[in-house]
PDB file of N, CA and C in Angstrom:
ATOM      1  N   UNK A   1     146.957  60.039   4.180  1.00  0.00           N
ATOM      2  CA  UNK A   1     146.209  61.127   4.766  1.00  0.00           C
ATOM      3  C   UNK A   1     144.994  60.606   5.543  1.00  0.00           C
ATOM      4  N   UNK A   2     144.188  59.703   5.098  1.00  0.00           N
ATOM      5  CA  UNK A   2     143.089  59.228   5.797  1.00  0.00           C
ATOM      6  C   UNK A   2     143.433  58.492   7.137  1.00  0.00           C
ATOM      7  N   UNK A   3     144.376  57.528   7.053  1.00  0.00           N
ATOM      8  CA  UNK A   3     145.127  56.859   7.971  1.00  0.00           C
ATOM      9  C   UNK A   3     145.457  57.939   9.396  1.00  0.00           C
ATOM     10  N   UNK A   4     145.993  59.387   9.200  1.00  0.00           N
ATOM     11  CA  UNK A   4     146.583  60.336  10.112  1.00  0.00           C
ATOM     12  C   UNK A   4     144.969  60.794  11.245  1.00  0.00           C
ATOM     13  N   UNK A   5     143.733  60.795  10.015  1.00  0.00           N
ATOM     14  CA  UNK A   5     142.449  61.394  10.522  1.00  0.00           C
ATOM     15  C   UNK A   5     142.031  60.053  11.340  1.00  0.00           C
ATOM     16  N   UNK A   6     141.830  59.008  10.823  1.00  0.00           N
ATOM     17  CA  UNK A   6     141.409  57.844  11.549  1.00  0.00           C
ATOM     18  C   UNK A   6     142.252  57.526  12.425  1.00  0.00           C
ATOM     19  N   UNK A   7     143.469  57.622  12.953  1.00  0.00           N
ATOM     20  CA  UNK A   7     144.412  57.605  14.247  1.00  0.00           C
ATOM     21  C   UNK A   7     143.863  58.215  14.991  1.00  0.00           C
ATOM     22  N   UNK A   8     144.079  59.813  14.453  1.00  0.00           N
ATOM     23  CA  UNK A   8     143.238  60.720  15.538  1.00  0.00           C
ATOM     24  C   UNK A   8     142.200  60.520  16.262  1.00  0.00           C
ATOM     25  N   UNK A   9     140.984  60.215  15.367  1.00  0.00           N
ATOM     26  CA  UNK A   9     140.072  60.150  15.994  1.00  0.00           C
ATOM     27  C   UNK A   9     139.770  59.046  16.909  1.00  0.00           C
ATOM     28  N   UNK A  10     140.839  57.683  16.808  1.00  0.00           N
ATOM     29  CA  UNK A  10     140.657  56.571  17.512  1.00  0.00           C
ATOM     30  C   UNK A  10     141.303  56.874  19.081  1.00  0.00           C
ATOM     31  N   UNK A  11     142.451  58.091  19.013  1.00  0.00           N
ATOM     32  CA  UNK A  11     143.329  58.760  19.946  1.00  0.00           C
ATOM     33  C   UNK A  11     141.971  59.085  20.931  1.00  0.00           C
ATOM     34  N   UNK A  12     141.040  60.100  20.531  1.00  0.00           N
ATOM     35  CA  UNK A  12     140.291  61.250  20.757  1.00  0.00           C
ATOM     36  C   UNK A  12     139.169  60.238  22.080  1.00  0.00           C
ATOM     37  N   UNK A  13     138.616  59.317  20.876  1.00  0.00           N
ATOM     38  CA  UNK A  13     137.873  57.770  21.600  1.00  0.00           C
ATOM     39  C   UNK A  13     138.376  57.674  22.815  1.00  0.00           C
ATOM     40  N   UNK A  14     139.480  57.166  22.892  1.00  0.00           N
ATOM     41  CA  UNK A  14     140.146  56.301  24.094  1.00  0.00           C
ATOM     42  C   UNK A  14     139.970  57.406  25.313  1.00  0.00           C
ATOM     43  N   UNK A  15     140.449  58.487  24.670  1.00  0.00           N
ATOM     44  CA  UNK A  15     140.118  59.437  26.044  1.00  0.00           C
ATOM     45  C   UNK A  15     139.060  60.004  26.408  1.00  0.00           C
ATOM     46  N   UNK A  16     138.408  59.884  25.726  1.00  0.00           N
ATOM     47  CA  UNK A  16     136.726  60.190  25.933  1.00  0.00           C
ATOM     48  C   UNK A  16     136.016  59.356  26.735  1.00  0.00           C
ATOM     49  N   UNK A  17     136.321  57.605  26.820  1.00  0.00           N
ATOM     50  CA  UNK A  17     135.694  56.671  27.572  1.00  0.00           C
ATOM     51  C   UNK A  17     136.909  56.946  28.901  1.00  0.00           C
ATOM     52  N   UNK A  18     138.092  57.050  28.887  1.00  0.00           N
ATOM     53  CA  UNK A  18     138.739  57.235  30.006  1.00  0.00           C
ATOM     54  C   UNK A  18     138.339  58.505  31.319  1.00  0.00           C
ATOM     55  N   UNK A  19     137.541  59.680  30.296  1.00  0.00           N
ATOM     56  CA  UNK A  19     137.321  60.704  31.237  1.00  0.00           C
ATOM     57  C   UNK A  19     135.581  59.885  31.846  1.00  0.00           C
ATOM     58  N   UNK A  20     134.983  59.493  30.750  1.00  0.00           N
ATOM     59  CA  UNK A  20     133.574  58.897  30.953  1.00  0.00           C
ATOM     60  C   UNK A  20     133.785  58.206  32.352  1.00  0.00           C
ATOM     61  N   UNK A  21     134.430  57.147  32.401  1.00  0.00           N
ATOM     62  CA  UNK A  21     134.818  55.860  33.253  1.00  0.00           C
ATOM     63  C   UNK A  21     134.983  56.795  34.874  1.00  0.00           C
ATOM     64  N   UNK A  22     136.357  57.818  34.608  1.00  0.00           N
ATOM     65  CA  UNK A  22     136.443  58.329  35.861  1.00  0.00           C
ATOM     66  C   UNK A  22     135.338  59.087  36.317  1.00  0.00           C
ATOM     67  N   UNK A  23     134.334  59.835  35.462  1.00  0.00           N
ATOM     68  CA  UNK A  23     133.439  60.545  35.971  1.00  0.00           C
ATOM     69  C   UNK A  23     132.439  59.895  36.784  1.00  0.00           C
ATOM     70  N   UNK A  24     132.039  58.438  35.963  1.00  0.00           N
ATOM     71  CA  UNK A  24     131.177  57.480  36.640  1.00  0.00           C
ATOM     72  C   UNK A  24     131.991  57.072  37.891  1.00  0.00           C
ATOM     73  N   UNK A  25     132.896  56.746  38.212  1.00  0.00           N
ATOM     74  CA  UNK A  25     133.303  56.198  39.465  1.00  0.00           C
ATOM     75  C   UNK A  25     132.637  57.065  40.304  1.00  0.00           C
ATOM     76  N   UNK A  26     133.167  58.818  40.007  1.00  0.00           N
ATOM     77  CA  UNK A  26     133.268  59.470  41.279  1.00  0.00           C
ATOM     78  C   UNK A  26     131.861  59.973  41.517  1.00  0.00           C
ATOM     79  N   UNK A  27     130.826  59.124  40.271  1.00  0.00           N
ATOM     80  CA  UNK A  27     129.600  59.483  41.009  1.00  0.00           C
ATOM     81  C   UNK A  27     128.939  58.793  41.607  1.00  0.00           C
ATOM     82  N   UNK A  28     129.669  57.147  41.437  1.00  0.00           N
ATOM     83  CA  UNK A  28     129.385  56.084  42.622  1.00  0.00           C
ATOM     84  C   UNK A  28     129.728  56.159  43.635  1.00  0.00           C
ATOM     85  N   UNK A  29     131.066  56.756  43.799  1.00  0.00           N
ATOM     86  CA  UNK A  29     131.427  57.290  45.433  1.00  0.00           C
ATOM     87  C   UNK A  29     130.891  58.214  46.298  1.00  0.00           C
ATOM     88  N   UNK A  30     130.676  59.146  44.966  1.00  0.00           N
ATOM     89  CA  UNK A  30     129.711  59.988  46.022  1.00  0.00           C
ATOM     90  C   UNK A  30     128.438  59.871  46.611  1.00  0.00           C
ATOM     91  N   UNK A  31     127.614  58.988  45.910  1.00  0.00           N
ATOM     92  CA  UNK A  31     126.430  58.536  46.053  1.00  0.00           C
ATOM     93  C   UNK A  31     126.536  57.637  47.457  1.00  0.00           C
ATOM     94  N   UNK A  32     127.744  56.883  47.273  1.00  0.00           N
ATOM     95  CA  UNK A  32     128.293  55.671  48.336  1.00  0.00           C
ATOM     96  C   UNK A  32     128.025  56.437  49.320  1.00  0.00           C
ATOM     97  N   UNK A  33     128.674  57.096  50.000  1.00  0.00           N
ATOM     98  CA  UNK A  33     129.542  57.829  50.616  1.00  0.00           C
ATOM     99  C   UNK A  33     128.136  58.441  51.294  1.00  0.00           C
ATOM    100  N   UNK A  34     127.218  59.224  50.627  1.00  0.00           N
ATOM    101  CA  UNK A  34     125.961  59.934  51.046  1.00  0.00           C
ATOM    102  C   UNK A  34     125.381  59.327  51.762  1.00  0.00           C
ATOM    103  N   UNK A  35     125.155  57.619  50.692  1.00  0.00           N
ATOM    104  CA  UNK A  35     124.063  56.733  51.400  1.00  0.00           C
ATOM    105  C   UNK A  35     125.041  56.323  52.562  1.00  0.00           C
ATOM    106  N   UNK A  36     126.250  55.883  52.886  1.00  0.00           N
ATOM    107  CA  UNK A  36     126.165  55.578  54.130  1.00  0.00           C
ATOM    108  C   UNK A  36     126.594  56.517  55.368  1.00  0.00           C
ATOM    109  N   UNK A  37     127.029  57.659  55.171  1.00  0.00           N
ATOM    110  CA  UNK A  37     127.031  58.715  56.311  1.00  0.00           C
ATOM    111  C   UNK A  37     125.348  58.897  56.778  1.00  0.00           C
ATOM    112  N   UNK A  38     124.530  59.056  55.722  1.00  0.00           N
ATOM    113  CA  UNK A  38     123.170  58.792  56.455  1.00  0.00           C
ATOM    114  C   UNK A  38     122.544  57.865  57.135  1.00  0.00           C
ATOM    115  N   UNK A  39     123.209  56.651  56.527  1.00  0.00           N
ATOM    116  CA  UNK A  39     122.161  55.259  57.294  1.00  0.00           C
ATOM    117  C   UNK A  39     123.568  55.237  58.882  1.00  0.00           C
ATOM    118  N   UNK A  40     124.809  55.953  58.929  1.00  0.00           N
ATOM    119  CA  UNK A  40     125.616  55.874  60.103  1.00  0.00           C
ATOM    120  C   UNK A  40     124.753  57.182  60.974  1.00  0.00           C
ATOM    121  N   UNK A  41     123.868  58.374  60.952  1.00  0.00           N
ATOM    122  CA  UNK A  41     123.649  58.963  60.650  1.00  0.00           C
ATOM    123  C   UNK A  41     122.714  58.693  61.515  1.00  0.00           C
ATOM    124  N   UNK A  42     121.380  57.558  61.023  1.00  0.00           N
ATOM    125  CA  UNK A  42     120.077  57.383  61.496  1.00  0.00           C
ATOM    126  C   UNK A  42     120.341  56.542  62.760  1.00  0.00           C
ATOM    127  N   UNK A  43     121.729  55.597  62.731  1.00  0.00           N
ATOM    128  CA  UNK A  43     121.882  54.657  63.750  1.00  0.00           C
ATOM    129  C   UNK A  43     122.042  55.765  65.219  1.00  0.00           C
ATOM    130  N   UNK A  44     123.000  56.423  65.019  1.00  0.00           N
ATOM    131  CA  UNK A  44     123.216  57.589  66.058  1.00  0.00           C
ATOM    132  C   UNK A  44     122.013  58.007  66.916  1.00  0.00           C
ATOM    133  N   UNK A  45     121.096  58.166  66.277  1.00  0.00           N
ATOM    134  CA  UNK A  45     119.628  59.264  66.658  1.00  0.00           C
ATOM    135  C   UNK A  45     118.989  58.151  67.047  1.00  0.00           C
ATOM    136  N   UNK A  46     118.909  57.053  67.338  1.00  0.00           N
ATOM    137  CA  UNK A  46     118.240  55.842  67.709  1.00  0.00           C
ATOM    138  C   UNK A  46     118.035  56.439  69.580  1.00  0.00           C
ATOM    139  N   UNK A  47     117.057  56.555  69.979  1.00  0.00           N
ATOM    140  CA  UNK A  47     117.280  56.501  71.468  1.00  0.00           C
ATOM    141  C   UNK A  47     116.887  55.525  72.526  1.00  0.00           C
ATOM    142  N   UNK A  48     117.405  55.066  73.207  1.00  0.00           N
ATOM    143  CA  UNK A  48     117.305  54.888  74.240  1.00  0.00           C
ATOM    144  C   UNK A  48     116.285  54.962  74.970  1.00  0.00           C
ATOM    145  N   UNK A  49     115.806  53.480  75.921  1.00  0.00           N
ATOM    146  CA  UNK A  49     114.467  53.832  76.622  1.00  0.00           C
ATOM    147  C   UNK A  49     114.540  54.805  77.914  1.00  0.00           C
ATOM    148  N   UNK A  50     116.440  54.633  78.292  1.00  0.00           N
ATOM    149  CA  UNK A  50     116.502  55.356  79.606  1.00  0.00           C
ATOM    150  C   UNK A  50     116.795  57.213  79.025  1.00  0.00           C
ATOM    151  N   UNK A  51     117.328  57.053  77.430  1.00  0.00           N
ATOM    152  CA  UNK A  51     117.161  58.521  77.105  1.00  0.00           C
ATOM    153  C   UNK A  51     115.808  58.988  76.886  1.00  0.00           C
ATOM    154  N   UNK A  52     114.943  58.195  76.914  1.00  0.00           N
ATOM    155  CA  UNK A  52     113.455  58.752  76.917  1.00  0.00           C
ATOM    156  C   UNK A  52     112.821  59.174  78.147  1.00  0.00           C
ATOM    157  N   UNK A  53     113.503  57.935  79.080  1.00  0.00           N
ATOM    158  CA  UNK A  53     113.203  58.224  80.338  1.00  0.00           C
ATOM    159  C   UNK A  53     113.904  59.578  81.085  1.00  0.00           C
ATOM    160  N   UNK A  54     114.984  59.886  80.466  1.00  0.00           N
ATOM    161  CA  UNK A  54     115.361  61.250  81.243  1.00  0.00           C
ATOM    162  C   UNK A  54     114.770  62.232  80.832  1.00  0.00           C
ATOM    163  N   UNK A  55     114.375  62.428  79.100  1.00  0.00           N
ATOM    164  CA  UNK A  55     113.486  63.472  79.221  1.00  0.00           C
ATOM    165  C   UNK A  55     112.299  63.344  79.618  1.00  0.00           C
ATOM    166  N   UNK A  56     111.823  62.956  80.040  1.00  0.00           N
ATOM    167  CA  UNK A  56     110.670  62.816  80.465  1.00  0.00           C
ATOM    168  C   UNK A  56     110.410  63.338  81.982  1.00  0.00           C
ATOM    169  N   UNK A  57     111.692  63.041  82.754  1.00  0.00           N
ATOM    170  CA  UNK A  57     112.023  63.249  83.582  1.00  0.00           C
ATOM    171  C   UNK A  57     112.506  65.187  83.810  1.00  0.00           C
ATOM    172  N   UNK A  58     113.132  65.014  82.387  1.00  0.00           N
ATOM    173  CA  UNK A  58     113.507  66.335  82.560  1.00  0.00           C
ATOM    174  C   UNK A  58     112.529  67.611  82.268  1.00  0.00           C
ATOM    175  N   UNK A  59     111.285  67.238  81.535  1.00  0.00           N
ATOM    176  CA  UNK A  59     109.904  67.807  80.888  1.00  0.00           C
ATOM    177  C   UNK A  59     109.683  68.177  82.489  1.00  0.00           C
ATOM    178  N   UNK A  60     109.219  67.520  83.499  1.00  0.00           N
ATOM    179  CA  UNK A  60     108.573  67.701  84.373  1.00  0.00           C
ATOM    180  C   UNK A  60     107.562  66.407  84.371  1.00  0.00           C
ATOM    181  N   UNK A  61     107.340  65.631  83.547  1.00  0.00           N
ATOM    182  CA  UNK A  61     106.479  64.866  83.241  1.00  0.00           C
ATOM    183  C   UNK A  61     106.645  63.379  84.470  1.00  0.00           C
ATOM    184  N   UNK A  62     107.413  63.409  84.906  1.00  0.00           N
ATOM    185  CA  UNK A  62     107.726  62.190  85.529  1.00  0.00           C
ATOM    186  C   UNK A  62     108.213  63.137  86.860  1.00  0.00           C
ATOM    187  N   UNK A  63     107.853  62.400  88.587  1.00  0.00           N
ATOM    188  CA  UNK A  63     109.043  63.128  89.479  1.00  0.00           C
ATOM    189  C   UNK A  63     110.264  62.235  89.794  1.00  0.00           C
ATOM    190  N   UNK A  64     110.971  62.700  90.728  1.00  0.00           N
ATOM    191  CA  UNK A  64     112.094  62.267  90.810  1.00  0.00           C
ATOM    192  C   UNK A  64     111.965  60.564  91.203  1.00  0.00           C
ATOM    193  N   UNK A  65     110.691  60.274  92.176  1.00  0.00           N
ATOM    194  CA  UNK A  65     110.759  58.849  92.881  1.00  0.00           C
ATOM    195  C   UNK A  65     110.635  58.222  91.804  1.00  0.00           C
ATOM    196  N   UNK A  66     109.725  58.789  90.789  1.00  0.00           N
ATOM    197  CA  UNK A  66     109.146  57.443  89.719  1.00  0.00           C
ATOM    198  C   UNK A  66     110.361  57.543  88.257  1.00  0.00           C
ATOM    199  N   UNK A  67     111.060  58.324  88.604  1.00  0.00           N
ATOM    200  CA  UNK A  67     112.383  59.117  87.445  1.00  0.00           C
ATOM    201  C   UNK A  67     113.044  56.968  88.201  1.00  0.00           C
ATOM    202  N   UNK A  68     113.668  57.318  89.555  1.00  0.00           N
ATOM    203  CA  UNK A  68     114.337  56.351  90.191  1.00  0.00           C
ATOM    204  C   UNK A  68     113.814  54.380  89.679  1.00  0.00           C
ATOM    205  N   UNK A  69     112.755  54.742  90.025  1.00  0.00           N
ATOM    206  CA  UNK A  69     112.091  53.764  89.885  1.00  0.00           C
ATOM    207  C   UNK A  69     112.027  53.030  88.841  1.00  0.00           C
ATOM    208  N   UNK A  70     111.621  53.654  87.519  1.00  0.00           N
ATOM    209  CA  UNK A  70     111.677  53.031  86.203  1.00  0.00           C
ATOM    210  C   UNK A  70     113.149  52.740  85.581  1.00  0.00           C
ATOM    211  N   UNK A  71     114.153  54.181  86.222  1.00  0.00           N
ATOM    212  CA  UNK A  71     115.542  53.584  86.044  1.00  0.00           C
ATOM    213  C   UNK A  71     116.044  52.413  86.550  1.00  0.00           C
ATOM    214  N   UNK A  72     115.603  51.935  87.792  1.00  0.00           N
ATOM    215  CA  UNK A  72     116.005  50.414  88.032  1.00  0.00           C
ATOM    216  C   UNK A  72     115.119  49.502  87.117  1.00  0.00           C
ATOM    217  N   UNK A  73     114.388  49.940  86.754  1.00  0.00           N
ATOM    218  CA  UNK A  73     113.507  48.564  86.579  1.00  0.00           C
ATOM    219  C   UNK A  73     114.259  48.542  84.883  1.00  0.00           C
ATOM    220  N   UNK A  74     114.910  49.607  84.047  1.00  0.00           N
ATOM    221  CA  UNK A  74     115.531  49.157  82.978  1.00  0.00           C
ATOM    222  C   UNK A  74     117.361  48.869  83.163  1.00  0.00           C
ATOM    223  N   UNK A  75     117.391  49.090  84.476  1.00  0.00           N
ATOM    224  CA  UNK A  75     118.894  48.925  84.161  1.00  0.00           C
ATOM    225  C   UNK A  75     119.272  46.949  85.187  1.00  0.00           C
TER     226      UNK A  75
END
């Protein structure tokens, strides 16, 4: 009789660290997964001196000769 309770409960164990194990994975993946869609994320939004230069251009802040001008001088 003791033998049937101590099976069990060694049964009960094994699947308890098996659900543990998968839960931890999928909260390393998700974590993964967060951190790098964001740092792919921050690379995107990086701009450009000539995308600075068009708005700037496009503000009104710059006119068209000196829009021309600084575009050659970066390209």
């Amino acid at each position: 009789m003791m033998q049937g309770i101590g099976h069990g409960m060694g049964f009960g164990m094994g699947w308890g660290w098996i659900i543990g194990l998968i839960v931890l994975v999928l909260v390393i993946w998700v974590i993964v997964r967060s951190v790098g869609s964001a740092s792919s994320q921050s690379l995107n939004k990086e701009e450009t001196p000539l995308d600075v230069l068009k708005k700037r251009y496009a503000r009104g802040e710059i006119d068209k000769q000196e829009f021309e001008e600084k575009k050659r001088d970066l390209l």
